[in-house]
N, C-alpha and C. Protein backbone atom coordinates (compact mmCIF):
# COMPACT_ATOMS: atom_id res chain seq x y z
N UNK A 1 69.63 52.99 70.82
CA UNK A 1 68.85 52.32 69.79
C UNK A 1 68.68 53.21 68.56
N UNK A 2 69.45 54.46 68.81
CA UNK A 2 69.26 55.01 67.43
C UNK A 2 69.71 54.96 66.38
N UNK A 3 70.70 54.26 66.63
CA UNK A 3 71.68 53.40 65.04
C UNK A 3 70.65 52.45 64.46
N UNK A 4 69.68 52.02 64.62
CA UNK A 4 68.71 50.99 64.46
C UNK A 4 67.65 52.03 63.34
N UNK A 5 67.51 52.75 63.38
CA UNK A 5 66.44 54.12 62.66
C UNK A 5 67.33 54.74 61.67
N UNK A 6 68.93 54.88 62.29
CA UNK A 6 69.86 55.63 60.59
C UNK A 6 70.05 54.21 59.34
N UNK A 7 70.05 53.12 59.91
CA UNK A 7 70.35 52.00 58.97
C UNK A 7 70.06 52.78 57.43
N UNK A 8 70.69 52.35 56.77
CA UNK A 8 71.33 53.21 55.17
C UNK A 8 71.08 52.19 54.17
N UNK A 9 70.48 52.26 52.94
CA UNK A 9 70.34 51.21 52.31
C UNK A 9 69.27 50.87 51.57
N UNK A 10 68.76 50.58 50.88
CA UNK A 10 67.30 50.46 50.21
C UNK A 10 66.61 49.29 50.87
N UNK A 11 65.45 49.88 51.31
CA UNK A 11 64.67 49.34 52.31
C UNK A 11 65.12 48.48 53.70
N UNK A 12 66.45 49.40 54.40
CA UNK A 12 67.19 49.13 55.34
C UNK A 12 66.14 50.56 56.16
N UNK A 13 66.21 51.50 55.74
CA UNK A 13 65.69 52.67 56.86
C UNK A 13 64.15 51.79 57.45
N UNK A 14 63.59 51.32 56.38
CA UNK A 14 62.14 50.62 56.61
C UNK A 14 62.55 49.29 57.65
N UNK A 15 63.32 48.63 57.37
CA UNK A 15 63.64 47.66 58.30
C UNK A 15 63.84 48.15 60.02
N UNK A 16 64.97 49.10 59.95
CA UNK A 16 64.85 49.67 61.11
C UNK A 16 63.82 50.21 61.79
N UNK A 17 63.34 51.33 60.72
CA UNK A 17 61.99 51.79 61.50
C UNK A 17 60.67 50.68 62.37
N UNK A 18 60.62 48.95 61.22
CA UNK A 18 60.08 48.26 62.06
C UNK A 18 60.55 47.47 63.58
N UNK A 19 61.90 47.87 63.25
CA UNK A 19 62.62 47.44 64.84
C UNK A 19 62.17 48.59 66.03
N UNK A 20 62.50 49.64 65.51
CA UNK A 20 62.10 50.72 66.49
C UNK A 20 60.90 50.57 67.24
N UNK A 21 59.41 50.01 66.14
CA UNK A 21 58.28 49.95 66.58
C UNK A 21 58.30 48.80 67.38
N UNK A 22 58.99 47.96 67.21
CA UNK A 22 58.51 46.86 67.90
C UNK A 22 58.92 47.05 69.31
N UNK A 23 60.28 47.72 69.45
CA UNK A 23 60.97 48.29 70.47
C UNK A 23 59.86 49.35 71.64
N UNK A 24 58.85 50.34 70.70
CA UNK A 24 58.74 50.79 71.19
C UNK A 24 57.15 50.40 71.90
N UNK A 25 57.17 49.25 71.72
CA UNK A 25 55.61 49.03 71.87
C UNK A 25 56.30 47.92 72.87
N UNK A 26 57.32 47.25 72.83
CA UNK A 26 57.63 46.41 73.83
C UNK A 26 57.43 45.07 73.68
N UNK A 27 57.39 44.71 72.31
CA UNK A 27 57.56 43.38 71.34
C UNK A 27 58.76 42.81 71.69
N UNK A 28 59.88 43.43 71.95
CA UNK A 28 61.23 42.52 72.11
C UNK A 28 61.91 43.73 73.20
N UNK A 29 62.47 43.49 74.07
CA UNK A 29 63.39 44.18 74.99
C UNK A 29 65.05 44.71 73.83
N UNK A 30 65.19 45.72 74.50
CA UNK A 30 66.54 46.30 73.73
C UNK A 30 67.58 45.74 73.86
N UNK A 31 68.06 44.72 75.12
CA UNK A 31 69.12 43.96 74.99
C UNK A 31 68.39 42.60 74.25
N UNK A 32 67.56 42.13 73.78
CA UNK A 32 67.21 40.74 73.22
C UNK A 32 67.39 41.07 72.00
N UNK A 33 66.70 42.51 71.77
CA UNK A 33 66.90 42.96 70.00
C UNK A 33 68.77 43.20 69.76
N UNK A 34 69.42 43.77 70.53
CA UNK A 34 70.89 43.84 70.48
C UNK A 34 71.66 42.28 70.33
N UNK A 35 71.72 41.65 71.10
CA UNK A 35 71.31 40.16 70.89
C UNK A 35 71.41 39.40 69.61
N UNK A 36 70.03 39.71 69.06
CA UNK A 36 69.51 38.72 68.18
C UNK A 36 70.15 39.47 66.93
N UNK A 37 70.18 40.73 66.87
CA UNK A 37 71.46 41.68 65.71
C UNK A 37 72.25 41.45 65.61
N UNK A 38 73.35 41.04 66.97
CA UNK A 38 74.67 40.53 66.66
C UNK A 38 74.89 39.43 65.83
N UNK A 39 73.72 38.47 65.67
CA UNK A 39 73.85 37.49 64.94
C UNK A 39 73.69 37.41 63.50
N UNK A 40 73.25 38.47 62.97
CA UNK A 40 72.87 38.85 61.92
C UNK A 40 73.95 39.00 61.00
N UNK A 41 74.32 38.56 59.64
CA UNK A 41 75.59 38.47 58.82
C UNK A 41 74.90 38.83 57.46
N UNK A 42 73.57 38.25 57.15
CA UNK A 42 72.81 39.41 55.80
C UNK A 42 71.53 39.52 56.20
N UNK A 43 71.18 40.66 54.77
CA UNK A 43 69.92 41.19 54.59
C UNK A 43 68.75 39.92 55.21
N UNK A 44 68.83 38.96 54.67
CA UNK A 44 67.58 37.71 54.60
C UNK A 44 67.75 37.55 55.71
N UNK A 45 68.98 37.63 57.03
CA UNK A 45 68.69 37.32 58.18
C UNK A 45 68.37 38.31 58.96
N UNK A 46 68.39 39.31 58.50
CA UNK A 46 67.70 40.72 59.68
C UNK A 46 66.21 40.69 59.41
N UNK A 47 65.66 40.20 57.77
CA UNK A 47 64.45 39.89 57.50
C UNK A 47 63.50 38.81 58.33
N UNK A 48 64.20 38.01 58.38
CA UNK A 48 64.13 36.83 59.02
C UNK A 48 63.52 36.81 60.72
N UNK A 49 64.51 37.97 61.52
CA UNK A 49 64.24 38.19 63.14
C UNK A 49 62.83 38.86 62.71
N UNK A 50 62.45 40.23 61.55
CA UNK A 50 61.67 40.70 62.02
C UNK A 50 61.01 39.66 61.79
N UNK A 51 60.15 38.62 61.08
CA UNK A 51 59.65 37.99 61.00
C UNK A 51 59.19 37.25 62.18
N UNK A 52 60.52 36.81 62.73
CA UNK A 52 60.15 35.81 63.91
C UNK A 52 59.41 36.50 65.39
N UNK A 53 59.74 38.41 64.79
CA UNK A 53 59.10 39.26 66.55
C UNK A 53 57.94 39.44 65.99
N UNK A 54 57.44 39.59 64.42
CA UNK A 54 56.39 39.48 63.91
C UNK A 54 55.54 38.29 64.66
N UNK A 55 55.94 37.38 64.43
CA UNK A 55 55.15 36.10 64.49
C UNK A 55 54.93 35.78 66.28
N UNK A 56 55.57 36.63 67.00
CA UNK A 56 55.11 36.93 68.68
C UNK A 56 53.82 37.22 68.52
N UNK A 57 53.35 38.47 68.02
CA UNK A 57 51.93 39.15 68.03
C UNK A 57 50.87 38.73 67.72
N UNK A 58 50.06 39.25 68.62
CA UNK A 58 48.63 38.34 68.82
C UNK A 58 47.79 39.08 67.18
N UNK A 59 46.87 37.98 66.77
CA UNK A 59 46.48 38.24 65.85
C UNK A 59 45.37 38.54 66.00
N UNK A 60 44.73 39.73 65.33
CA UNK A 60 43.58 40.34 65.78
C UNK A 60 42.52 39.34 65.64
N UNK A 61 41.65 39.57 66.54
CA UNK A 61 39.75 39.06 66.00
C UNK A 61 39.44 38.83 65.04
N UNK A 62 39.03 37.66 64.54
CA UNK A 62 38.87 37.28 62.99
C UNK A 62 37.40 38.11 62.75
N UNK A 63 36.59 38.99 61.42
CA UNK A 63 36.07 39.10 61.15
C UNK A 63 34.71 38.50 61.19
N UNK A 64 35.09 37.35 60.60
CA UNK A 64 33.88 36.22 60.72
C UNK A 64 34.88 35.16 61.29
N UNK A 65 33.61 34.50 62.36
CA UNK A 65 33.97 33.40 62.90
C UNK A 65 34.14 32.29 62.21
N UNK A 66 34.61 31.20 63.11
CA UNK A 66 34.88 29.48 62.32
C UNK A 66 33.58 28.98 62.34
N UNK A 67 33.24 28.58 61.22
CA UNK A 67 32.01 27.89 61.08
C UNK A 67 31.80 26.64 60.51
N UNK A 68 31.56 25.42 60.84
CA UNK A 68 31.47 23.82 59.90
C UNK A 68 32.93 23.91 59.37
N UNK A 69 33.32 24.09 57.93
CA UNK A 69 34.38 23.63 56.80
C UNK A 69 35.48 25.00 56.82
N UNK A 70 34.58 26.28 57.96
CA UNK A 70 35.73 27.21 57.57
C UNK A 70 36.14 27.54 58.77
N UNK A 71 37.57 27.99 59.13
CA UNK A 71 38.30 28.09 60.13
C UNK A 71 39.29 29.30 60.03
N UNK A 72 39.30 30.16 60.74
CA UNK A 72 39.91 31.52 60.36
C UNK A 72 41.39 31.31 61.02
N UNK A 73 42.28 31.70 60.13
CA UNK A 73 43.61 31.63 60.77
C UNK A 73 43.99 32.43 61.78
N UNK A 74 44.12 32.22 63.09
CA UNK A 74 43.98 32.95 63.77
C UNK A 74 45.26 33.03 64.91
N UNK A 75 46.77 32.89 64.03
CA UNK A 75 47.74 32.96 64.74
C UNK A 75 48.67 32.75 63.69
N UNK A 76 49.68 32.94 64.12
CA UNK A 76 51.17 32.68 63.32
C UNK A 76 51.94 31.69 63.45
N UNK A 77 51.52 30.53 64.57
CA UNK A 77 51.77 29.16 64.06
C UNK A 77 50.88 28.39 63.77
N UNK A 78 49.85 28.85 63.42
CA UNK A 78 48.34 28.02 62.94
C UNK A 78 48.63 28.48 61.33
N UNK A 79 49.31 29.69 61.08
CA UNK A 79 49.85 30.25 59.58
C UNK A 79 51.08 29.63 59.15
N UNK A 80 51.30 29.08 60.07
CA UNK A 80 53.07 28.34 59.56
C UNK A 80 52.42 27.11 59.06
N UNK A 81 51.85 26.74 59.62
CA UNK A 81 50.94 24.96 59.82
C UNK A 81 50.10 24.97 58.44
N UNK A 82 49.52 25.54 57.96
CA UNK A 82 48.93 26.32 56.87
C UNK A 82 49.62 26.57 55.30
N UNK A 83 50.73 27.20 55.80
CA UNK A 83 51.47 27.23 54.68
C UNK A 83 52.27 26.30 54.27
N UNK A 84 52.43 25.31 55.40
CA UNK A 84 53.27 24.07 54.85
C UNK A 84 52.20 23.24 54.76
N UNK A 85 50.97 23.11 54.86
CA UNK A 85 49.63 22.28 54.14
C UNK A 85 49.87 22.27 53.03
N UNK A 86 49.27 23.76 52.63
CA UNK A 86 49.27 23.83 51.03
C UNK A 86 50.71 24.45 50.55
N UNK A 87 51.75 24.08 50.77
CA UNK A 87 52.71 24.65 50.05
C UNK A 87 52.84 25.61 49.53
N UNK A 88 52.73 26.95 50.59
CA UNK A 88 52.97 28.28 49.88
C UNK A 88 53.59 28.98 50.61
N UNK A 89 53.38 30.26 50.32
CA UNK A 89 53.96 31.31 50.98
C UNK A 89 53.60 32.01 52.20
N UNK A 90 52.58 31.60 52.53
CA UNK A 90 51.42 32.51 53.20
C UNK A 90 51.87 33.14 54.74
N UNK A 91 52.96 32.44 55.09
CA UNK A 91 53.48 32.73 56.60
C UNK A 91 53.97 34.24 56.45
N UNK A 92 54.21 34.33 55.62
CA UNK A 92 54.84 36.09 54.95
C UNK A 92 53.59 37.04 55.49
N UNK A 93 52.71 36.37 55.53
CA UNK A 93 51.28 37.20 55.31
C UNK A 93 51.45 37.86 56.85
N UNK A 94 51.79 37.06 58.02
CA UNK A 94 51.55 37.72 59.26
C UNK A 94 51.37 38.68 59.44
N UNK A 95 52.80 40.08 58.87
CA UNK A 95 52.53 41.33 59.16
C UNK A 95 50.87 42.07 58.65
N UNK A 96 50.65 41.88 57.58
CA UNK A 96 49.69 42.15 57.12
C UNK A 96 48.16 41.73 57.83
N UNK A 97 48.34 40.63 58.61
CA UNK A 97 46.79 40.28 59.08
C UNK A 97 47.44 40.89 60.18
N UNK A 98 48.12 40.94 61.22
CA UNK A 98 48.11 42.00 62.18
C UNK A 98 48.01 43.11 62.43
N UNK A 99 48.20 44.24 61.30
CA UNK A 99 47.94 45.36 60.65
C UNK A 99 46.73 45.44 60.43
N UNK A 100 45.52 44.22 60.22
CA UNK A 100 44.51 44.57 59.89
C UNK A 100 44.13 44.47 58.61
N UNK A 101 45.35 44.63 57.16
CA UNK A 101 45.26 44.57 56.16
C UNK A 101 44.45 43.16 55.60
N UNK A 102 44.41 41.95 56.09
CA UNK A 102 44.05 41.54 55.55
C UNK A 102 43.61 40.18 56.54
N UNK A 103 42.60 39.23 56.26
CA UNK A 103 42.61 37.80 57.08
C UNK A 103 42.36 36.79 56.33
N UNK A 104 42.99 35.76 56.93
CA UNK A 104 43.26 34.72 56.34
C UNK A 104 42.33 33.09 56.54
N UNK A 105 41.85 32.48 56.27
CA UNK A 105 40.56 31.46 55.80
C UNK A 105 41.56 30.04 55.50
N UNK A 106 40.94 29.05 56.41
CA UNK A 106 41.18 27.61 55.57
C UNK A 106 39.53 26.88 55.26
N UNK A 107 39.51 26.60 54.46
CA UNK A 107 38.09 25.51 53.80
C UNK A 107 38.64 24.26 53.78
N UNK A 108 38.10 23.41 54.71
CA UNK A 108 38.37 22.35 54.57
C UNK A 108 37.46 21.13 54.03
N UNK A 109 36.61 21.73 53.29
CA UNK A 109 35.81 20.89 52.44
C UNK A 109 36.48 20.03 51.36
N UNK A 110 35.70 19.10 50.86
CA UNK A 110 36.25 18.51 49.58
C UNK A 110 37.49 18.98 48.75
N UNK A 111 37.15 20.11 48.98
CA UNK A 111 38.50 20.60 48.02
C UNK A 111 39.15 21.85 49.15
N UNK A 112 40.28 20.98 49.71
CA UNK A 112 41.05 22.29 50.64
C UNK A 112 41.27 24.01 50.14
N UNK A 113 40.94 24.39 50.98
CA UNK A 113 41.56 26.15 50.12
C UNK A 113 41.73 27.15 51.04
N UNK A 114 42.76 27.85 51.02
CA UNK A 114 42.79 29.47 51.49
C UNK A 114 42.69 30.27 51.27
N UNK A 115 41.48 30.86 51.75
CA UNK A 115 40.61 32.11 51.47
C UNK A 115 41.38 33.90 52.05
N UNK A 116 41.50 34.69 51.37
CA UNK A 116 41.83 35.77 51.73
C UNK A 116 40.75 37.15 51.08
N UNK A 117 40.65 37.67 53.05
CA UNK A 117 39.75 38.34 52.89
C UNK A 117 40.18 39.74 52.99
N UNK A 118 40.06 41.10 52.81
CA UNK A 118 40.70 42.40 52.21
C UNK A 118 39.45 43.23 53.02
N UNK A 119 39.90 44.29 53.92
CA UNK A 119 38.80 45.36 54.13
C UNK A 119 38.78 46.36 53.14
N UNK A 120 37.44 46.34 52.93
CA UNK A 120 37.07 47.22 51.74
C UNK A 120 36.03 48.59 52.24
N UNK A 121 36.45 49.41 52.98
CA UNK A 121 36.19 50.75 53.39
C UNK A 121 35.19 51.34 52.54
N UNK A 122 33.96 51.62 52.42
CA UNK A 122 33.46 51.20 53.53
C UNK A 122 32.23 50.55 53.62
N UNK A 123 32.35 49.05 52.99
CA UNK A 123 31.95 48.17 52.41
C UNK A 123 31.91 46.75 53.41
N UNK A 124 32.98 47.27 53.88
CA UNK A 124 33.47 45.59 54.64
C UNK A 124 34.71 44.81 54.50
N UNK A 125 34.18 43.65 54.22
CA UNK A 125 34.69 42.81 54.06
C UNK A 125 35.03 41.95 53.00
N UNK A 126 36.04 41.97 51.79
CA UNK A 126 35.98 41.77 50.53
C UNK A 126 36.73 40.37 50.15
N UNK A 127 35.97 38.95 50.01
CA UNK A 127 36.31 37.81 49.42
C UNK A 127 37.39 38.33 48.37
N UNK A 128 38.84 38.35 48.55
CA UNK A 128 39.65 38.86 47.89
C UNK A 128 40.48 37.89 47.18
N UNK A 129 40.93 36.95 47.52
CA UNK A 129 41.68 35.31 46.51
C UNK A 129 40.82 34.26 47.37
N UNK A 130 41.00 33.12 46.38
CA UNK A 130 41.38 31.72 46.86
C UNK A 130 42.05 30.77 46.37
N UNK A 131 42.61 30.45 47.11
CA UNK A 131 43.63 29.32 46.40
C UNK A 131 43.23 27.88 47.04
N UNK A 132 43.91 27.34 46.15
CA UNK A 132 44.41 25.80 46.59
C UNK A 132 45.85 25.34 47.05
N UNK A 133 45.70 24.28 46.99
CA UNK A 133 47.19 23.98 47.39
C UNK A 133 47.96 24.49 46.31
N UNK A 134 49.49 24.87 46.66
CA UNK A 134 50.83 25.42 45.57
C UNK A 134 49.85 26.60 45.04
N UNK A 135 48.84 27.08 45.42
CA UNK A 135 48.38 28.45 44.37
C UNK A 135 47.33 28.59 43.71
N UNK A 136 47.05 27.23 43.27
CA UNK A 136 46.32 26.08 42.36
C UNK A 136 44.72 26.98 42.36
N UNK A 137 44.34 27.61 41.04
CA UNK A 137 42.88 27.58 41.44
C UNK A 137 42.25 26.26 42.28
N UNK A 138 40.88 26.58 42.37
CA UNK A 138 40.32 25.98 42.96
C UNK A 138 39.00 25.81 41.99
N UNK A 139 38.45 24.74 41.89
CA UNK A 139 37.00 24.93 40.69
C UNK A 139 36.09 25.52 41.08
N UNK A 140 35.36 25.63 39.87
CA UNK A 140 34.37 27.01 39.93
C UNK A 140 33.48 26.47 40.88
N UNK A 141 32.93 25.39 41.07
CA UNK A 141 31.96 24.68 42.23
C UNK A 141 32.28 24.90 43.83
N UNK A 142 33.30 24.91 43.97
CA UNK A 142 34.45 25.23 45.18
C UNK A 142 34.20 26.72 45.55
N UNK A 143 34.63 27.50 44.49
CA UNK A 143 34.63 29.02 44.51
C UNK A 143 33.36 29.59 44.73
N UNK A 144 32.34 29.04 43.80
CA UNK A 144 30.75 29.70 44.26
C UNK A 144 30.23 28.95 45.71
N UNK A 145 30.88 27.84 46.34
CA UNK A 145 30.10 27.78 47.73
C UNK A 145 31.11 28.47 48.70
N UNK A 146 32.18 28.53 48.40
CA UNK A 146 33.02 29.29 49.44
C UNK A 146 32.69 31.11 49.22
N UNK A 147 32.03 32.01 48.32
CA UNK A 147 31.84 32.70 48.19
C UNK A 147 30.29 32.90 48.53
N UNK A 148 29.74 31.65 48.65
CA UNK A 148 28.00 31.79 49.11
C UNK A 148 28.27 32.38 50.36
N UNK A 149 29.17 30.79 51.44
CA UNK A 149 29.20 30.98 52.68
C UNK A 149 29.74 32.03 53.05
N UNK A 150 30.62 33.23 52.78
CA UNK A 150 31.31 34.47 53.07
C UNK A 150 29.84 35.44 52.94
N UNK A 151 29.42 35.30 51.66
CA UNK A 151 28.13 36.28 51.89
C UNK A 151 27.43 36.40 52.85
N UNK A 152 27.01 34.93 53.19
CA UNK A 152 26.11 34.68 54.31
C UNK A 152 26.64 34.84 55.47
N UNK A 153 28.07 35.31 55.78
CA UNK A 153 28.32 35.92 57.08
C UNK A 153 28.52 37.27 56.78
N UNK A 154 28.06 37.89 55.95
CA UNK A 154 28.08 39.58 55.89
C UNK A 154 29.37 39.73 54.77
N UNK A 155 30.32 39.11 54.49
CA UNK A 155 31.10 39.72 53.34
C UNK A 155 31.06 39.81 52.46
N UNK A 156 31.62 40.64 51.21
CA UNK A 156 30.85 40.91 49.48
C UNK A 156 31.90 40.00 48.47
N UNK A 157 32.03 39.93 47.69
CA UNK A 157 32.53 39.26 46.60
C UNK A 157 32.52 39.99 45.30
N UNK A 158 32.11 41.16 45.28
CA UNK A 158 32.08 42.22 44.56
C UNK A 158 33.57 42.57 44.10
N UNK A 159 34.65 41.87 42.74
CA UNK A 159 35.53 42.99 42.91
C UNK A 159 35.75 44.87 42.72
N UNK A 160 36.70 45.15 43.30
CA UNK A 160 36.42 46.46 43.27
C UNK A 160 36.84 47.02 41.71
N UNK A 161 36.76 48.11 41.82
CA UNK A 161 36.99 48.41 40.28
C UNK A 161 38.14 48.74 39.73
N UNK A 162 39.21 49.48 41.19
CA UNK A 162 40.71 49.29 40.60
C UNK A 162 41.43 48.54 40.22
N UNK A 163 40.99 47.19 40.99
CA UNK A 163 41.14 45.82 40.71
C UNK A 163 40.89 45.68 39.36
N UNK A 164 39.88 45.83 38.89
CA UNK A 164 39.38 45.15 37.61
C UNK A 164 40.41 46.06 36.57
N UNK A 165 40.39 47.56 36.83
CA UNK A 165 41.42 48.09 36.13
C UNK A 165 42.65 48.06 35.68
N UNK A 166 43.51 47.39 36.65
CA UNK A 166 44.59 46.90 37.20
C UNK A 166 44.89 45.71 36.22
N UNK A 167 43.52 44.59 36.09
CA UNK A 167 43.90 43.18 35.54
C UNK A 167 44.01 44.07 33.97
N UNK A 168 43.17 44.61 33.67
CA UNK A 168 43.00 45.17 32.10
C UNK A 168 43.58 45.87 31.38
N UNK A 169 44.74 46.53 32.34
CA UNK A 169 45.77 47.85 31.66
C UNK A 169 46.65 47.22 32.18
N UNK A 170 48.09 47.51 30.71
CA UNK A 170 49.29 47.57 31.12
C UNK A 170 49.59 48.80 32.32
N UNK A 171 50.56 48.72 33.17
CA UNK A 171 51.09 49.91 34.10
C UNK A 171 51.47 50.93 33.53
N UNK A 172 51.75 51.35 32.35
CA UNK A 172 51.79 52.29 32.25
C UNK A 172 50.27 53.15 31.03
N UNK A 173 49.59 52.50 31.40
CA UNK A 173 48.30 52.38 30.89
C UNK A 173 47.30 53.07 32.23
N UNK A 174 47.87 52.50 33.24
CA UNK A 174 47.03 52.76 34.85
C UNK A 174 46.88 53.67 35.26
N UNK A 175 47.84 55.04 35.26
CA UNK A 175 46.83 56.38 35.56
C UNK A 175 45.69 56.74 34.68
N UNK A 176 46.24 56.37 33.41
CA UNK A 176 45.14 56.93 32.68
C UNK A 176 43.70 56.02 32.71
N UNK A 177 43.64 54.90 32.93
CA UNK A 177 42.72 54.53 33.02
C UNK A 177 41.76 54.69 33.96
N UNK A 178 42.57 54.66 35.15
CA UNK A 178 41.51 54.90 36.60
C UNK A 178 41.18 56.54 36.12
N UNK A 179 41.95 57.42 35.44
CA UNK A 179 41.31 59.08 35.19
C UNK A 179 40.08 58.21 34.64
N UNK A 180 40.06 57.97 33.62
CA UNK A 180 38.76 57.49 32.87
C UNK A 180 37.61 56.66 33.50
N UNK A 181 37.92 56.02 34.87
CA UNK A 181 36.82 55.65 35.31
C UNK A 181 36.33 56.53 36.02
N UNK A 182 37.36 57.64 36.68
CA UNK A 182 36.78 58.46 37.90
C UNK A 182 36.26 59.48 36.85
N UNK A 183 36.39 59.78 35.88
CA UNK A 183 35.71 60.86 34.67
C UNK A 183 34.05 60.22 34.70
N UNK A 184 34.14 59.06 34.10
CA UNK A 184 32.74 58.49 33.98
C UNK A 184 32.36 58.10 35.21
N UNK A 185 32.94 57.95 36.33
CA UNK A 185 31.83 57.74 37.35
C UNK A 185 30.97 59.03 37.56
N UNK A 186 32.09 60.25 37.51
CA UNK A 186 31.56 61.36 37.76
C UNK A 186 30.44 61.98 36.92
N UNK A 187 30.16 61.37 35.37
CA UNK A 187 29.11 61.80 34.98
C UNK A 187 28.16 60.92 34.97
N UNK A 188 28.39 59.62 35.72
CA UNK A 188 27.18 59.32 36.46
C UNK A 188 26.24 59.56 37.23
N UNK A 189 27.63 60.17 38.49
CA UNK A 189 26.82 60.82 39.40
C UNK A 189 26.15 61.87 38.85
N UNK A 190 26.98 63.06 37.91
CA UNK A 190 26.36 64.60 37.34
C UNK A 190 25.02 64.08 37.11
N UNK A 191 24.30 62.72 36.37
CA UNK A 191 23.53 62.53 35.85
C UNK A 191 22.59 62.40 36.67
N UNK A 192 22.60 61.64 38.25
CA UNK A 192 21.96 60.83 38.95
C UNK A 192 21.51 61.86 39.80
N UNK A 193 22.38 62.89 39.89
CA UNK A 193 22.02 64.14 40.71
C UNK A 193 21.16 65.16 39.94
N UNK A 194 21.13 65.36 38.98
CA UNK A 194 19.83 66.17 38.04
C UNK A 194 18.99 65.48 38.23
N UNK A 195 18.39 64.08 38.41
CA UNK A 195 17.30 63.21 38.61
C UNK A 195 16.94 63.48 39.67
N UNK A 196 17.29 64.24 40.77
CA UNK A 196 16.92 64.16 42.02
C UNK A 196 15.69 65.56 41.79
C-alpha cells in the first residue's frame, strides 16, 4: 500500500495520504481499496471513491439537538437528501463535519434553510452561514429567529473578527490588516491591564 502515499502530483500526495488513513483506521479493506483503484481512469474519479469511503463514516454527535423546525444533519445520506432539497453543494461538506470542523442544520420553517455551524475555540459554537435553497439568502426575519433559536441552545452569532477582516481587505491587504488588529487589541489589553 505504499504506492498509495508516493502518488506525485498536485494534491495527489494529499489524496493518497487520505487513502492511507482510511486504510489505516479500517474504513475500507486493502483489497476493496485495490479494487475500487483499478477502476479509476481520472482525477474526479479517485475524488469521487474518497468521497464515497467518506460518506461510510459515522457522523459525530450533533452539538445541539433536533428541536420543533430544526433538525441536525446527522449522516451522509440525510446530507445527500439535503443537498438535492435545496440544490447545492453541501454533500462535499461530509469530510468536514466528520472532522469536527463543522455541523450542519436544516430549518424547516416557513422559509427552508441550512444552517452551518463552525467551532469557535474557545467560545463554542459559532452560527456561521445560512442559506436557502441554490445559496439564496434567506430574509432578515428568517435569519433573526434562526439565530434566536441557536442562542437559546448555547451557540453565539458573534462574527469573529478575522472574518470581518477578511470581508473588508483585499488579500493582499490581509496580513497587514489582522497586524493592525492584533496591534490594537494589544493596546487594549496594555490599557485594561494598568486599570487593574
Amino acid at each position: 500500500m505504499a504506492d498509495i502515499i508516493r502518488l506525485r502530483g498536485p494534491g495527489l500526495h494529499c489524496l493518497g495520504a487520505a487513502l492511507q488513513c482510511f486504510l489505516d483506521h479500517g474504513l475500507i479493506s486493502e483489497r476493496e481499496l485495490m479494487l475500487r483503484l483499478r477502476r479509476v481512469r481520472k482525477l474526479g474519479e479517485l475524488s469521487a471513491l474518497i468521497d464515497r469511503i467518506y460518506c461510510t463514516i459515522e457522523f459525530p454527535e450533533p452539538p445541539i439537538h433536533a428541536s420543533g423546525v430544526c433538525h441536525p444533519v446527522c449522516s451522509a445520506d440525510y446530507l445527500a437528501r439535503t443537498a438535492r432539497r435545496f440544490r447545492n453543494c453541501l454533500r462535499t461538506f461530509a469530510p468536514d463535519v466528520i472532522r469536527g470542523e463543522m455541523y450542519l442544520y436544516v430549518w424547516l420553517g416557513d422559509e427552508p434553510a441550512v444552517i452551518r455551524l463552525r467551532p469557535e475555540r474557545p467560545f463554542g459554537w459559532l452560527v456561521d452561514e445560512i442559506w436557502g435553497v441554490q445559496n439564496r439568502n434567506v430574509s432578515r426575519g428568517c435569519r433573526d429567529t434562526i439565530q434566536r433559536h441557536f442562542q437559546q441552545a448555547g451557540a453565539h452569532c458573534r462574527p469573529n473578527i478575522e472574518r470581518i477582516v477578511r470581508w473588508t481587505l483585499h488579500d493582499d491587504e490581509m496580513d497587514r490588516g489582522l497586524q493592525e488588529v492584533e496591534e490594537g487589541m494589544a493596546e487594549v489589553l496594555a490599557e485594561f491591564d494598568g486599570d487593574l
